[in-house]
Every structure is written in C-alpha cells, then in structure tokens.
N, C-alpha and C. Protein backbone atom coordinates (compact mmCIF):
# COMPACT_ATOMS: atom_id res chain seq x y z
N UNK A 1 -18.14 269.28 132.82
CA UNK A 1 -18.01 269.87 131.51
C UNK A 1 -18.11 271.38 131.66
N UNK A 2 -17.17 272.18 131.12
CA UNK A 2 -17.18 273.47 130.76
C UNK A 2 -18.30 273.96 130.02
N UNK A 3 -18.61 275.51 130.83
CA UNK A 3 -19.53 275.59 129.03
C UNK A 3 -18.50 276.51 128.05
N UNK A 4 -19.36 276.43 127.19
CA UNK A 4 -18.31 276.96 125.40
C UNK A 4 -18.37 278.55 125.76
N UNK A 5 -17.41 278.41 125.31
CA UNK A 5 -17.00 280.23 124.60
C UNK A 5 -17.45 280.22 123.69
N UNK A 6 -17.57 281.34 123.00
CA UNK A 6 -17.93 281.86 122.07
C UNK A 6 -17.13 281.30 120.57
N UNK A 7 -15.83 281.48 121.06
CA UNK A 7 -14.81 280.93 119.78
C UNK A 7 -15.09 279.86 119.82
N UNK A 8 -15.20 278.48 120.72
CA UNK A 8 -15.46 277.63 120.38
C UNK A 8 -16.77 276.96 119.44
N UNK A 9 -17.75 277.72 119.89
CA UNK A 9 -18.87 277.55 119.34
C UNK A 9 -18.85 277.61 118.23
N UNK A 10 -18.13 279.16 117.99
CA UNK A 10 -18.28 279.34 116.69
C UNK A 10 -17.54 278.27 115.42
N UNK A 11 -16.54 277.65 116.16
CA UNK A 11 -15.44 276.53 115.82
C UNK A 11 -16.44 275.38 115.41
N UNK A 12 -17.15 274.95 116.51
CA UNK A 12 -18.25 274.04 116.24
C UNK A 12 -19.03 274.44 114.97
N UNK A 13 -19.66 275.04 114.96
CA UNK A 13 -20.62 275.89 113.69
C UNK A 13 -19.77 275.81 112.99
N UNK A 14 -18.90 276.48 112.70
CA UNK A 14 -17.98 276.35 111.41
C UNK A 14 -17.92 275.18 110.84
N UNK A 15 -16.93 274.55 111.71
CA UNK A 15 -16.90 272.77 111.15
C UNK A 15 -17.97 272.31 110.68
N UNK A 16 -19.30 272.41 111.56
CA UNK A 16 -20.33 271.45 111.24
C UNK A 16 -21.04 271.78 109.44
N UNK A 17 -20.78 273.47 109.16
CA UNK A 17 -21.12 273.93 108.12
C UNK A 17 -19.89 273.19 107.01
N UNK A 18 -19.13 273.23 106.99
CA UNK A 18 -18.16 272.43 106.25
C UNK A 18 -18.66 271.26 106.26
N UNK A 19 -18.57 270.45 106.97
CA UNK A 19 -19.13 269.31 106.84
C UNK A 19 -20.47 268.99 106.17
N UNK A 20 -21.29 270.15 106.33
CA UNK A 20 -22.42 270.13 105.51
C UNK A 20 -22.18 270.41 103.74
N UNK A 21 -21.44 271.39 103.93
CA UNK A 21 -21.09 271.53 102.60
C UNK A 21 -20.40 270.47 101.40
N UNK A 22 -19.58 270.16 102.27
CA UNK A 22 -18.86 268.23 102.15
C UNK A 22 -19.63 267.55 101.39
N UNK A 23 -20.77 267.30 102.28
CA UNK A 23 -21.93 266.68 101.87
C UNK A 23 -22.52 266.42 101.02
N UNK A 24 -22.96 268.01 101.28
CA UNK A 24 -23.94 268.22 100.14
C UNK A 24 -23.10 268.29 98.45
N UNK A 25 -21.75 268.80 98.28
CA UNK A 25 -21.01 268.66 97.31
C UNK A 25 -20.62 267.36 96.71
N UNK A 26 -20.63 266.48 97.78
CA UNK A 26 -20.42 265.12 97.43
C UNK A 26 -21.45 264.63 96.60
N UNK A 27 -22.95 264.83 97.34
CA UNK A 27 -24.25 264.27 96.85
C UNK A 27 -24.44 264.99 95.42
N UNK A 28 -24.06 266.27 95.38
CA UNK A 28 -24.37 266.68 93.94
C UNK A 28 -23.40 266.15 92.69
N UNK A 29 -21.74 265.94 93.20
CA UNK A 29 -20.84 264.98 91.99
C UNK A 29 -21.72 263.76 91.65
N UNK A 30 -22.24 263.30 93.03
CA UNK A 30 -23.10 261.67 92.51
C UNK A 30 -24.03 262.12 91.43
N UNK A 31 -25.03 262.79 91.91
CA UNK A 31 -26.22 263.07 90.76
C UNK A 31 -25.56 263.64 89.58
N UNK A 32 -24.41 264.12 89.28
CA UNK A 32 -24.13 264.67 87.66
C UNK A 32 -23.40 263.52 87.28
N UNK A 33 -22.86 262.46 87.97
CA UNK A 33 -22.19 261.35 87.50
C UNK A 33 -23.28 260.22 86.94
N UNK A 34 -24.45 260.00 87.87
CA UNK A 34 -25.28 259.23 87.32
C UNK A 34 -26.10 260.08 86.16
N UNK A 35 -26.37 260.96 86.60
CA UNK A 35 -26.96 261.59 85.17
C UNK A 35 -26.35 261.14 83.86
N UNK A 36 -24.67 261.69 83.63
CA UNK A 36 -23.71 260.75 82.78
C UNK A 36 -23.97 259.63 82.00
N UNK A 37 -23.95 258.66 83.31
CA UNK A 37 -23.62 257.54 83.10
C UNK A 37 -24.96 256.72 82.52
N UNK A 38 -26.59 257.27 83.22
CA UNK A 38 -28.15 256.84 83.04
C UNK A 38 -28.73 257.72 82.03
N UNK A 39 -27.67 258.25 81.30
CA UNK A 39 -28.77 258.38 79.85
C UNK A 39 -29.40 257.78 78.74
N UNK A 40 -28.36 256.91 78.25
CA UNK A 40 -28.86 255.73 77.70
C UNK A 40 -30.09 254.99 78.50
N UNK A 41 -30.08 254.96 79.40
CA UNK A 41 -31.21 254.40 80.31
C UNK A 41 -32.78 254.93 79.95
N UNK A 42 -32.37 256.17 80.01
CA UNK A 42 -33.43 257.61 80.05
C UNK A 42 -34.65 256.98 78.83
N UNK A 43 -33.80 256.73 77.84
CA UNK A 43 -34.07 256.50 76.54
C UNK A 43 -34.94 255.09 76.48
N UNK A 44 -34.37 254.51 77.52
CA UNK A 44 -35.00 253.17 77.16
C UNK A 44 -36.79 253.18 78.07
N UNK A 45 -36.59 253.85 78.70
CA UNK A 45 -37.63 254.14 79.76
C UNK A 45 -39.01 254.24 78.16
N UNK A 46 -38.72 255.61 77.68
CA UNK A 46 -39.18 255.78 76.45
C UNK A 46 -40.15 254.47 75.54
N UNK A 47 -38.72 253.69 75.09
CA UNK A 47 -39.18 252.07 74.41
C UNK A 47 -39.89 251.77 75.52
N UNK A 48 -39.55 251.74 76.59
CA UNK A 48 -40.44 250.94 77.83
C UNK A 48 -41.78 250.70 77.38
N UNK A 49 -41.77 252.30 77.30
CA UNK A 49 -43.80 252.77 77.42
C UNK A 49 -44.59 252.57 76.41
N UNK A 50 -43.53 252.24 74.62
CA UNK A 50 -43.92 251.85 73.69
C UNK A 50 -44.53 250.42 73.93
N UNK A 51 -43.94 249.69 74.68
CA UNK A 51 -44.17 248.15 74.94
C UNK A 51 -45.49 248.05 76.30
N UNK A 52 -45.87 248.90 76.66
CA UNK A 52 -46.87 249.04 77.55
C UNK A 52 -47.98 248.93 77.42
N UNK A 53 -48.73 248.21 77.96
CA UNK A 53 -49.99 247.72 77.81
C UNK A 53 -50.85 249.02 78.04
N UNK A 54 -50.39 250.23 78.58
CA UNK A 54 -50.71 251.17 78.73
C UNK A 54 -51.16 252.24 77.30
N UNK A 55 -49.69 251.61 76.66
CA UNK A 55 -49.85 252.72 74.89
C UNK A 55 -50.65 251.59 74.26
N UNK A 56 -50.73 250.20 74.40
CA UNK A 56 -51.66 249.40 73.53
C UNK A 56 -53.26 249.98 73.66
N UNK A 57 -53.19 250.16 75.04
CA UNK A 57 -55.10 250.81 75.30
C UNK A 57 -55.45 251.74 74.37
N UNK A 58 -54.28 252.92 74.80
CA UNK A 58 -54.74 254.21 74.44
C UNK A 58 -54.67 254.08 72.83
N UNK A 59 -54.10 253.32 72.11
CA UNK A 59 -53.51 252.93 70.79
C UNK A 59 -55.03 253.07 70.34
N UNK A 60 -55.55 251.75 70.75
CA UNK A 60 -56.76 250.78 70.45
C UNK A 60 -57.91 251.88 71.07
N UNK A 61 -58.40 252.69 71.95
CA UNK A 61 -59.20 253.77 71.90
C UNK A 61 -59.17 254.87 70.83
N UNK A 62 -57.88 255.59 70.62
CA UNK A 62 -57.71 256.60 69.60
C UNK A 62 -58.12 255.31 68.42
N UNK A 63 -58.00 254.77 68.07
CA UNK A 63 -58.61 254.15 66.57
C UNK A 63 -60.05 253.74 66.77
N UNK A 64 -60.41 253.07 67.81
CA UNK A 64 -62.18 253.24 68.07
C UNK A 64 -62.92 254.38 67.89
N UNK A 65 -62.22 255.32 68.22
CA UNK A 65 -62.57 256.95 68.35
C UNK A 65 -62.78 257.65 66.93
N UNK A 66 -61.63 257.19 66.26
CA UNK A 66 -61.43 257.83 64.72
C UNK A 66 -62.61 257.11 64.35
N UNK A 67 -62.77 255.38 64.17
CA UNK A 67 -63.90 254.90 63.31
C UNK A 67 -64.95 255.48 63.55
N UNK A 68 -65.72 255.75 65.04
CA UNK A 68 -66.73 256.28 65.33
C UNK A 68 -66.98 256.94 64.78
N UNK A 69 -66.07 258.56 64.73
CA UNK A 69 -65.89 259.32 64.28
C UNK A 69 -66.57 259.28 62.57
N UNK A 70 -65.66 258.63 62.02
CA UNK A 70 -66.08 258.17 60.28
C UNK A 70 -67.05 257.68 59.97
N UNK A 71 -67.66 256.93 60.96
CA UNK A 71 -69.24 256.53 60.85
C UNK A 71 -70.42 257.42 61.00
N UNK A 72 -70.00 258.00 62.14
CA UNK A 72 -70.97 258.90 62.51
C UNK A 72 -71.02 260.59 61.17
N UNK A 73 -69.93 260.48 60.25
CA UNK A 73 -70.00 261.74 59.28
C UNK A 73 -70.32 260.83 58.41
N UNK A 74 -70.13 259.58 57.99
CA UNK A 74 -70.49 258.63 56.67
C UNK A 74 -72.50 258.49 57.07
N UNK A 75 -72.77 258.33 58.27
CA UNK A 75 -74.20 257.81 58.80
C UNK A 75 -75.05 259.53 58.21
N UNK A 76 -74.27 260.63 58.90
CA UNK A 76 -75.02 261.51 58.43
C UNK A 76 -75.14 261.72 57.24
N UNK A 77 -74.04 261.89 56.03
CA UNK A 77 -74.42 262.36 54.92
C UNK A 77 -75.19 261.28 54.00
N UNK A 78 -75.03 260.23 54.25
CA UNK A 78 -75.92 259.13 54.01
C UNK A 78 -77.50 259.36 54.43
N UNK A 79 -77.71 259.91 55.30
CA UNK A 79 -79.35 259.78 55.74
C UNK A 79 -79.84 261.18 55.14
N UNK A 80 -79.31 261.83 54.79
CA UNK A 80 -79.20 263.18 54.33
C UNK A 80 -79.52 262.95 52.52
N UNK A 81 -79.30 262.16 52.45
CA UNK A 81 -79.55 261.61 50.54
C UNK A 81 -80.47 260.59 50.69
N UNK A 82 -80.92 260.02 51.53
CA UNK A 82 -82.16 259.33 51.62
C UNK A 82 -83.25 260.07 51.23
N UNK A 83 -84.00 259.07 50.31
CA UNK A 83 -85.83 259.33 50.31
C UNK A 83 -86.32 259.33 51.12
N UNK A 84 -87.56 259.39 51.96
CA UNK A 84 -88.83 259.36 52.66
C UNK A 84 -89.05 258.23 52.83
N UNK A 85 -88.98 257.09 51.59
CA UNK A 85 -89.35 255.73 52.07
C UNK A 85 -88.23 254.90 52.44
N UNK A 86 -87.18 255.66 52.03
CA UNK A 86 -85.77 254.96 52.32
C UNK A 86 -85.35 255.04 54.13
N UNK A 87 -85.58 256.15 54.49
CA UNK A 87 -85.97 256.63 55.76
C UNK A 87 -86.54 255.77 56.76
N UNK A 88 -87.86 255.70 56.16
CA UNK A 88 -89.05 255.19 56.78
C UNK A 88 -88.60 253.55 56.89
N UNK A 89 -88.41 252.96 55.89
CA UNK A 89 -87.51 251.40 56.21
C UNK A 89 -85.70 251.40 56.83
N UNK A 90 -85.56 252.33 56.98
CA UNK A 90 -84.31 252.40 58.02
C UNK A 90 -84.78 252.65 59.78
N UNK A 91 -85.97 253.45 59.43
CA UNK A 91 -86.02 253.60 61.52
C UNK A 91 -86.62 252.28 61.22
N UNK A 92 -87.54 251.53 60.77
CA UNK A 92 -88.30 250.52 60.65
C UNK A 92 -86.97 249.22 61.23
N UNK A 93 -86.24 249.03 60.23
CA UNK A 93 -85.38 248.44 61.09
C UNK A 93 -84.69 248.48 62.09
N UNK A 94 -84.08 249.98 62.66
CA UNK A 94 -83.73 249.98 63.66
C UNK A 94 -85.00 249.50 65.33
C-alpha cells in the first residue's frame, strides 16, 4: 500500500464530511417528520397523566390538605369564643 498524498486525503476528509452531513440531514428530516406526524400523540400523553394513579394521589392530598387547612382556622376561631369552662371540658376530653 502507498501512503496518501495530500489530495487524496483531503478527498477522503471531504467525502467522509459529506457523508456526515448526509447523515446528519437525513436524521434531522426524520425528527421534523415525526414531530408532524406525533402531535396528536403529544396530547394524549397529557390525558395519560389525567388517568394516573399519580394525579389521583396528588388529587386526594391537595384536598386532605385544604380540609386540614379549614379545620385547623374553624378549631381556632372556635376555641377563641369559648368560656373557661367550655375550655376546661374540651382539654378534659381530649
């Protein structure tokens, strides 16, 4: 085997950069074609997460959270209008 000249090399390089470019131009028509074509998809992903046992948790915490919430401002202004003896038979029961 010969070694390369310079022109050749550079022949090599050249090509191989074309070919890269090829490539890579090819791979990017794919991704704007599926983009296209997977939007409707996109959307459903969306409903997906509605149906997820994941948004049921967080659903069912944010409303535990709020009641707490309403109890704990209903508990205060309530103990806050209590009597002394009304008081006194509420820690009594607790």
């Amino acid at each position: 085997m010969t070694s390369d000249n310079p022109f050749h090399y550079a022949m090599r390089h050249r090509h191989a950069m074309l070919q890269k470019n090829k490539q890579r131009d090819l791979q990017n028509r794919t991704i704007a074609n599926d983009r296209i074509t997977k939007q409707s998809h996109e959307f459903n992903q969306i409903q997906d997460l509605k149906k997820s046992s994941l948004y049921k948790t967080t659903l069912d915490v944010m409303q535990s959270n709020r009641d707490k919430e309403y109890i704990k401002k209903n508990l205060d202004s309530t103990l806050n209008n209590l009597n002394k003896d009304q008081i006194k038979n509420f820690k009594d029961q607790i």
